[in-house]
Protein backbone atom coordinates (compact mmCIF):
# COMPACT_ATOMS: atom_id res chain seq x y z
CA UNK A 1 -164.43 29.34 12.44
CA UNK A 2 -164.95 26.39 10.04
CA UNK A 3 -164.87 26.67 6.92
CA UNK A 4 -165.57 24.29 3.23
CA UNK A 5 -163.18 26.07 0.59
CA UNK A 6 -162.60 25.22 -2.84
CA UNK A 7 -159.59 22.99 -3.45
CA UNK A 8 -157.76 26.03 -5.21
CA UNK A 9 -158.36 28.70 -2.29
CA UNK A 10 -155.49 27.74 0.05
CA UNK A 11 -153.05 29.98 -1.41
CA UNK A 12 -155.22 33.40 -1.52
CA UNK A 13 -157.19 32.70 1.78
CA UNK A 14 -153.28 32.07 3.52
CA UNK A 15 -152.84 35.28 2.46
CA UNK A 16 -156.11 36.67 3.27
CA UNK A 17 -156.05 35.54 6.87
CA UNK A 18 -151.98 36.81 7.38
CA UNK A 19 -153.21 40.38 6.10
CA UNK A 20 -156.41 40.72 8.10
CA UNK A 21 -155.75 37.83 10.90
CA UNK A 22 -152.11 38.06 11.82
CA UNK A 23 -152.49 36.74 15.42
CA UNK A 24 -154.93 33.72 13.92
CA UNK A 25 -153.53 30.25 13.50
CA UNK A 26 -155.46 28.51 10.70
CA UNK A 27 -155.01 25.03 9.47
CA UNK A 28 -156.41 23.34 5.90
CA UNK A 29 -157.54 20.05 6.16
CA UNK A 30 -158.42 17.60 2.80
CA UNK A 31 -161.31 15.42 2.19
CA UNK A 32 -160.84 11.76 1.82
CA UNK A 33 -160.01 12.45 -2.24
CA UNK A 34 -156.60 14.16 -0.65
CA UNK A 35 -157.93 17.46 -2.26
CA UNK A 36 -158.00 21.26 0.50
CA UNK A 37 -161.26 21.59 1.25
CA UNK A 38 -161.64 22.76 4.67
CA UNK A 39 -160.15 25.62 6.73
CA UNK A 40 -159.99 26.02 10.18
CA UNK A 41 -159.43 29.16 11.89
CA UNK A 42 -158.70 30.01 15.57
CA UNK A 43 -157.83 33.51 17.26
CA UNK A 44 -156.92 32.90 21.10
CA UNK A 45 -154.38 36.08 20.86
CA UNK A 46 -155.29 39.32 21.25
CA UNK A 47 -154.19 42.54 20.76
CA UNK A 48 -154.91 45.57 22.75
């Protein structure tokens, strides 16, 4: 999943995604002013 975040989300989404998505890995990416804006997560584990 892709996502476009607000440049102040990165801290509560982390911990968003490690309470509900603990076997996700997730990386934030910034926009060409060097501010978080995007969020890319990625669940290839599962969990029976």
């Amino acid at each position: 999943m892709f996502f476009e975040i607000g440049e102040k989300m990165e801290e509560s989404l982390t911990e968003l995604i490690k309470k509900y998505l603990p076997l996700a890995s997730y990386e934030f990416h910034k926009d060409i002013y060097n501010r978080t804006r995007f969020l890319y997560v990625r669940n290839d584990k599962y969990e029976d």
